[in-house]
Protein backbone atom coordinates (compact mmCIF):
# COMPACT_ATOMS: atom_id res chain seq x y z
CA UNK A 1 -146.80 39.53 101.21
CA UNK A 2 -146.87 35.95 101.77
CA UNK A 3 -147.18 34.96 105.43
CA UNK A 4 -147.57 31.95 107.09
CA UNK A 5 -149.50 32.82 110.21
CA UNK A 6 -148.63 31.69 113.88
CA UNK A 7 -150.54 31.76 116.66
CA UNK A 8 -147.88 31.74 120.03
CA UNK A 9 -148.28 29.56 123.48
CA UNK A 10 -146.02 29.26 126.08
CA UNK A 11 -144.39 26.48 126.74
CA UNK A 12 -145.36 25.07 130.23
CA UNK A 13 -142.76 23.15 132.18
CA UNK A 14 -145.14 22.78 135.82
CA UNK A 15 -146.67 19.45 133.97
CA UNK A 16 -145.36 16.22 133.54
CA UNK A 17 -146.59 13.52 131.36
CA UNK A 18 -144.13 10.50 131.35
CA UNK A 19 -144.96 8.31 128.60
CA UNK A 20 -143.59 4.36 127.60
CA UNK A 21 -141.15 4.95 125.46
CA UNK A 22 -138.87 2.41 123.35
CA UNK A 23 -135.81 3.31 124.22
CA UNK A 24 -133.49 0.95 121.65
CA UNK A 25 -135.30 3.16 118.64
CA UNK A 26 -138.09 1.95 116.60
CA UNK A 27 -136.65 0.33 113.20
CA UNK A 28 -137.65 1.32 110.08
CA UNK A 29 -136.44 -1.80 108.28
CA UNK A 30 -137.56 -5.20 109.32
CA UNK A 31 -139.37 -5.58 112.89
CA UNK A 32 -137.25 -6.89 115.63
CA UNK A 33 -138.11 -8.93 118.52
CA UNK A 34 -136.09 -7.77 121.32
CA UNK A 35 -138.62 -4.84 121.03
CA UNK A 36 -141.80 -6.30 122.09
CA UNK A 37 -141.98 -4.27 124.97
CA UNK A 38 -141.16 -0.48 126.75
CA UNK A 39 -138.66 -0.32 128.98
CA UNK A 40 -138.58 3.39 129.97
CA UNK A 41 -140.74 7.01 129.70
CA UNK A 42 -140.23 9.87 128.30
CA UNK A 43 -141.14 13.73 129.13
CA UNK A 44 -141.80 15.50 126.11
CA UNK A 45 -141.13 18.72 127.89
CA UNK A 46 -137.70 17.44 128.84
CA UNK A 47 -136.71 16.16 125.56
CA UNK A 48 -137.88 19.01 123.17
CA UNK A 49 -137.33 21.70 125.22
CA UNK A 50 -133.61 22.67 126.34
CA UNK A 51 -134.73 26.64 127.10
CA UNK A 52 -137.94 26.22 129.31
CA UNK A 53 -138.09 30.48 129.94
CA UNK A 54 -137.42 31.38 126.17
CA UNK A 55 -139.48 28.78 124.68
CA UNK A 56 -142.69 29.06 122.73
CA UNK A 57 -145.21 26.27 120.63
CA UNK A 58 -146.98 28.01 117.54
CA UNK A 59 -149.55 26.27 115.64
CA UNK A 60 -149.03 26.94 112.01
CA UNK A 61 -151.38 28.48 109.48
CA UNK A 62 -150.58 28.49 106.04
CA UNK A 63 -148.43 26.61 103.16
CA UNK A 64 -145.37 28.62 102.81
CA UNK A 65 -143.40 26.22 104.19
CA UNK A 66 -144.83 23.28 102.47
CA UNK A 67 -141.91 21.68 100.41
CA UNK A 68 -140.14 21.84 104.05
CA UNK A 69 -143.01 19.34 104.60
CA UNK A 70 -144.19 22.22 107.54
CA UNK A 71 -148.31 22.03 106.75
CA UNK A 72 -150.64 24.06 108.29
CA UNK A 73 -151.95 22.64 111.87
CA UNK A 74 -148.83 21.53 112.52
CA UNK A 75 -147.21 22.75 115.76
CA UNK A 76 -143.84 24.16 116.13
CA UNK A 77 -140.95 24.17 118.76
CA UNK A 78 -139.46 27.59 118.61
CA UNK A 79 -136.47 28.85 120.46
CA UNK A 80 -135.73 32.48 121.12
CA UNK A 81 -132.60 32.15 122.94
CA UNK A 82 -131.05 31.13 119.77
CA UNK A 83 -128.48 32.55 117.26
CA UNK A 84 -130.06 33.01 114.39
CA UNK A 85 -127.76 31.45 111.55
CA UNK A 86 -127.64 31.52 108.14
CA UNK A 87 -130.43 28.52 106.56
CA UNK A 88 -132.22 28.22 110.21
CA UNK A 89 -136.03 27.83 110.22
CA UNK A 90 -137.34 31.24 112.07
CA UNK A 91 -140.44 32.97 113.38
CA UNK A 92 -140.12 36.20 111.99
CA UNK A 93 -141.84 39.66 113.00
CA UNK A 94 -142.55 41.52 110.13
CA UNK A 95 -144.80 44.67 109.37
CA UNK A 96 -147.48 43.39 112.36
CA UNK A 97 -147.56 40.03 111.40
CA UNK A 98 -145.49 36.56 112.22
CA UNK A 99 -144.17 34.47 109.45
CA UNK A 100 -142.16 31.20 109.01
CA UNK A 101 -139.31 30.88 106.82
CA UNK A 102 -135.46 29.91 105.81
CA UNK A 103 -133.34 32.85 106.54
CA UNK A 104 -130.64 33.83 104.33
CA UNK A 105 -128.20 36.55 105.64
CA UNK A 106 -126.12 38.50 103.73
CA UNK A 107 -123.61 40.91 104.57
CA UNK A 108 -126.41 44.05 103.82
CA UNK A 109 -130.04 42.00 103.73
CA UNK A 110 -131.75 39.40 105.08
CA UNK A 111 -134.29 37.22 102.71
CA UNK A 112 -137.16 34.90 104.22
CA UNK A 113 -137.33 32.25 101.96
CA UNK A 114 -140.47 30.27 101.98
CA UNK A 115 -140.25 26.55 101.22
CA UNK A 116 -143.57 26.78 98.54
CA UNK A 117 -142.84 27.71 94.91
CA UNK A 118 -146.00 29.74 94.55
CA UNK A 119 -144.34 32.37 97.29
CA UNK A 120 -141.49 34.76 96.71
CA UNK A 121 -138.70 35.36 98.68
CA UNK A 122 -139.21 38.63 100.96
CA UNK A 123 -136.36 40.93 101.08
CA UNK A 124 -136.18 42.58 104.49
CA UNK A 125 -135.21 46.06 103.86
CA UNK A 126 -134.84 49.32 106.70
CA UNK A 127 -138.42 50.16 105.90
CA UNK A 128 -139.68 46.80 107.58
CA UNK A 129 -140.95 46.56 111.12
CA UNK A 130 -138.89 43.30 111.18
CA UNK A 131 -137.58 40.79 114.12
CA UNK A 132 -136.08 37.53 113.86
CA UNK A 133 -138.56 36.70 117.11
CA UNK A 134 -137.52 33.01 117.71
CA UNK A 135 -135.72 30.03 115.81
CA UNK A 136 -138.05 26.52 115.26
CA UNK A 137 -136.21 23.90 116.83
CA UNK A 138 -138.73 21.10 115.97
CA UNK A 139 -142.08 20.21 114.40
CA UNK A 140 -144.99 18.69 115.45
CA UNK A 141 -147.11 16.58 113.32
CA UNK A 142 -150.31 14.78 113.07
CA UNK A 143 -149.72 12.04 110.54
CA UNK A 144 -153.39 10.90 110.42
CA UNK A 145 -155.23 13.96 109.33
CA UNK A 146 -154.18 13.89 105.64
């Protein structure tokens, strides 16, 4: 079966790490110079997180999800207070093992479709130990490593 691993961490809300933020955005286009300075912070915690008690950070392992440009190391965001809805990025629970993919529900099955095309869809079927466990609101990356 093709897996992309996960290991889970609680989010932790206790801590608080204001950093300067620019709050007018940061252009992609030319450079402007009203922005030569910070004017505010920002919590990480507040601004990624809207579900502190059903909120979790996993640290990927695997490629599964690669053409979603999700890489392994990366960290996720994931949210188990949410609805699950059709095309949603989700930690699943299958057969002992956790798994990232695109869900695609149908009226009788549910597919995880992985974003790599070496992997092939799974088809959940009654026979699976299988839980939609959490959906991945955002993702972490560390643009220097590659």
């Amino acid at each position: 079966m093709n897996k992309t691993n996960l290991k889970i961490h609680p989010s932790v809300q206790s801590l608080k790490l204001s950093l300067p933020y620019a709050d007018g955005g940061i252009k992609a286009g030319f450079p402007s110079p009203a922005q030569d300075y910070m004017e505010s912070a920002i919590d990480l915690n507040k601004e990624l997180i809207k579900h502190p008690a059903s909120t979790f950070y996993g640290r990927v392992k695997g490629d599964s999800m690669i053409d979603a440009n999700v890489h392994d190391g990366d960290i996720l965001v994931i949210d188990k207070s949410l609805e699950p809805q059709n095309g949603d990025m989700a930690v699943c629970f299958i057969d002992g093992e956790f798994t990232i993919k695109y869900i695609r529900l149908e009226k009788d099955v549910i597919w995880l479709e992985p974003a790599n095309e070496n992997y092939e869809p799974i088809k959940v079927t009654i026979e699976n130990d299988f839980l939609i466990w959490g959906i991945v609101t955002y993702c972490i990356q560390n643009k220097r490593r590659r």
